[in-house]
Protein backbone atom coordinates (compact mmCIF):
# COMPACT_ATOMS: atom_id res chain seq x y z
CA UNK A 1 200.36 314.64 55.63
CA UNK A 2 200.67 310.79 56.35
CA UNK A 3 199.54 308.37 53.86
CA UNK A 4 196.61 306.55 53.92
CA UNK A 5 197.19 302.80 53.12
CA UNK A 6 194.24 301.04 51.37
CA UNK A 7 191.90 298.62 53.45
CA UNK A 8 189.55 296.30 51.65
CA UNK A 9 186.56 294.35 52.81
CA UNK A 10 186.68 290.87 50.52
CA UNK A 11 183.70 288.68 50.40
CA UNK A 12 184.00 285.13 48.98
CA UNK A 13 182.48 281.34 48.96
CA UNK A 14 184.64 278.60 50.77
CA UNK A 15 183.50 275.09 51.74
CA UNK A 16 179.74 276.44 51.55
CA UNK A 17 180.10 279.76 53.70
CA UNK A 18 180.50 283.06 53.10
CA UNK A 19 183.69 284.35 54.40
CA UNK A 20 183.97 288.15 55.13
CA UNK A 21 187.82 288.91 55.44
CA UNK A 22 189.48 292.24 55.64
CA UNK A 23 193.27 292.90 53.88
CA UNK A 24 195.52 295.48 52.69
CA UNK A 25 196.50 294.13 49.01
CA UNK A 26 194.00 293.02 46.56
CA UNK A 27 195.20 292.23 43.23
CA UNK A 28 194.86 289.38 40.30
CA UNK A 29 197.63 286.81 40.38
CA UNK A 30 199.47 285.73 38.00
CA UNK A 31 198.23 282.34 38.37
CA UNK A 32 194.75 282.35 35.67
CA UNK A 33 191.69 282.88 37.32
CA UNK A 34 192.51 284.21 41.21
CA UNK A 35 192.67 286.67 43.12
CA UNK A 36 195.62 287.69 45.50
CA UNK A 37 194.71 288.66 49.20
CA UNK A 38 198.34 289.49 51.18
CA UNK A 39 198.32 291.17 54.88
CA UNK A 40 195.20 290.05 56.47
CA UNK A 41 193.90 292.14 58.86
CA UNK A 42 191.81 291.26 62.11
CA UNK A 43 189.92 293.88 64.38
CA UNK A 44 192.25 294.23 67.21
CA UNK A 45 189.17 296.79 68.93
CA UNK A 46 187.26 293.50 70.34
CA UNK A 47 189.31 291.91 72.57
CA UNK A 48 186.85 292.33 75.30
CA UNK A 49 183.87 290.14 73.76
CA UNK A 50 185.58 287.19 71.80
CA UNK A 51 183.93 286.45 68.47
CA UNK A 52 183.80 282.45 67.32
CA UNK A 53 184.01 283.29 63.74
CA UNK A 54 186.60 286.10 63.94
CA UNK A 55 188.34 283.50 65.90
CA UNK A 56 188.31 280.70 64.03
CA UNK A 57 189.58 283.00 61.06
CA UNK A 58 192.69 284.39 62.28
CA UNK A 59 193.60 280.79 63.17
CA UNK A 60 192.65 279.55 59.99
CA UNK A 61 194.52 282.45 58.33
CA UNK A 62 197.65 283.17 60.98
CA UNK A 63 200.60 281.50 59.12
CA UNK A 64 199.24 282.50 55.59
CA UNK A 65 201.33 285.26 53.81
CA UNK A 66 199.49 285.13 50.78
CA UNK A 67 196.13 283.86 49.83
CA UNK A 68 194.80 282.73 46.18
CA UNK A 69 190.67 283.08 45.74
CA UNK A 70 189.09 281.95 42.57
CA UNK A 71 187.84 284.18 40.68
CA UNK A 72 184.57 282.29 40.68
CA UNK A 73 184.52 282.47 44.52
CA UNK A 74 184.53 286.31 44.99
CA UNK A 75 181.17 287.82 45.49
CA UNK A 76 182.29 291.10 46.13
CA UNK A 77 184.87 293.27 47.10
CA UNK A 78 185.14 296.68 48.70
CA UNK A 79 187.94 299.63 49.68
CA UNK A 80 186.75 300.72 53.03
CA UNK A 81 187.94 303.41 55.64
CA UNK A 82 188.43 300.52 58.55
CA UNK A 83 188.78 297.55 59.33
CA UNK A 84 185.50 295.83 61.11
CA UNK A 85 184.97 292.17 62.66
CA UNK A 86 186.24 289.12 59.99
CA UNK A 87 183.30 286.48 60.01
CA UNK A 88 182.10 283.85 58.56
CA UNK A 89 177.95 283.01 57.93
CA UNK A 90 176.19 280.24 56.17
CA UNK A 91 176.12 280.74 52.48
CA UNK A 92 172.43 279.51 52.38
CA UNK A 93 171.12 282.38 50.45
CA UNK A 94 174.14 282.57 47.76
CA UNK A 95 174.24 280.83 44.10
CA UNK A 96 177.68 280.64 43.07
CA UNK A 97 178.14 282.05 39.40
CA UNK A 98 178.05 280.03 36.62
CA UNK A 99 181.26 279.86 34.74
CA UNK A 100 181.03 277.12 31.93
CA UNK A 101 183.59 274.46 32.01
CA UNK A 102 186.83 275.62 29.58
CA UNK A 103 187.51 273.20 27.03
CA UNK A 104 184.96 270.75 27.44
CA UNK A 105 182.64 269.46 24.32
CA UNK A 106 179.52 267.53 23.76
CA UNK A 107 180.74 265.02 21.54
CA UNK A 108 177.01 265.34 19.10
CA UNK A 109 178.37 268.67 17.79
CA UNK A 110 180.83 266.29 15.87
């Protein structure tokens, strides 16, 4: 029986849009606070009917091996059974979560 390698959908904020990519390996980095995304995938089914966002992606993402997120970034992320079309849509609708600031003080509480 061949194996079945892992494909995840990840969802995240950059630059004020929500990108929608799709990779193999998901995991948190070393480096505090992001997430790794290695071996981007791109659907390789629509070559017929050219997509500007899928497009604009793979360029954006073609000479990167690996890819830190924030953790703050990520709105969701999902294992799914194929890949589907990378894209990117205004992130009108999305409020990024709060994280409060680390190490900062209001200088009354001294």
């Amino acid at each position: 029986m061949a194996s079945r390698q892992e494909i995840y959908r990840i969802t995240f904020l950059n630059k004020g849009k929500v990108y929608e990519v799709f990779a193999r390996q998901v995991y948190q980095s070393e480096l505090y606070g992001f997430i790794e995304v290695e071996e981007f995938l791109f659907d390789e089914r629509s070559q017929m009917v050219v997509d500007p966002s899928e497009e604009k992606l793979k360029m954006e993402f073609q000479d990167v091996k690996r890819s830190f997120i924030p953790l703050q970034a990520i709105l969701r992320i999902d294992e799914v059974e194929k890949t589907g079309v990378a894209k990117i849509s205004s992130g009108d609708n999305i409020m990024p979560f709060p994280v409060p600031g680390f190490g900062t003080r209001n200088l009354s509480d001294t």
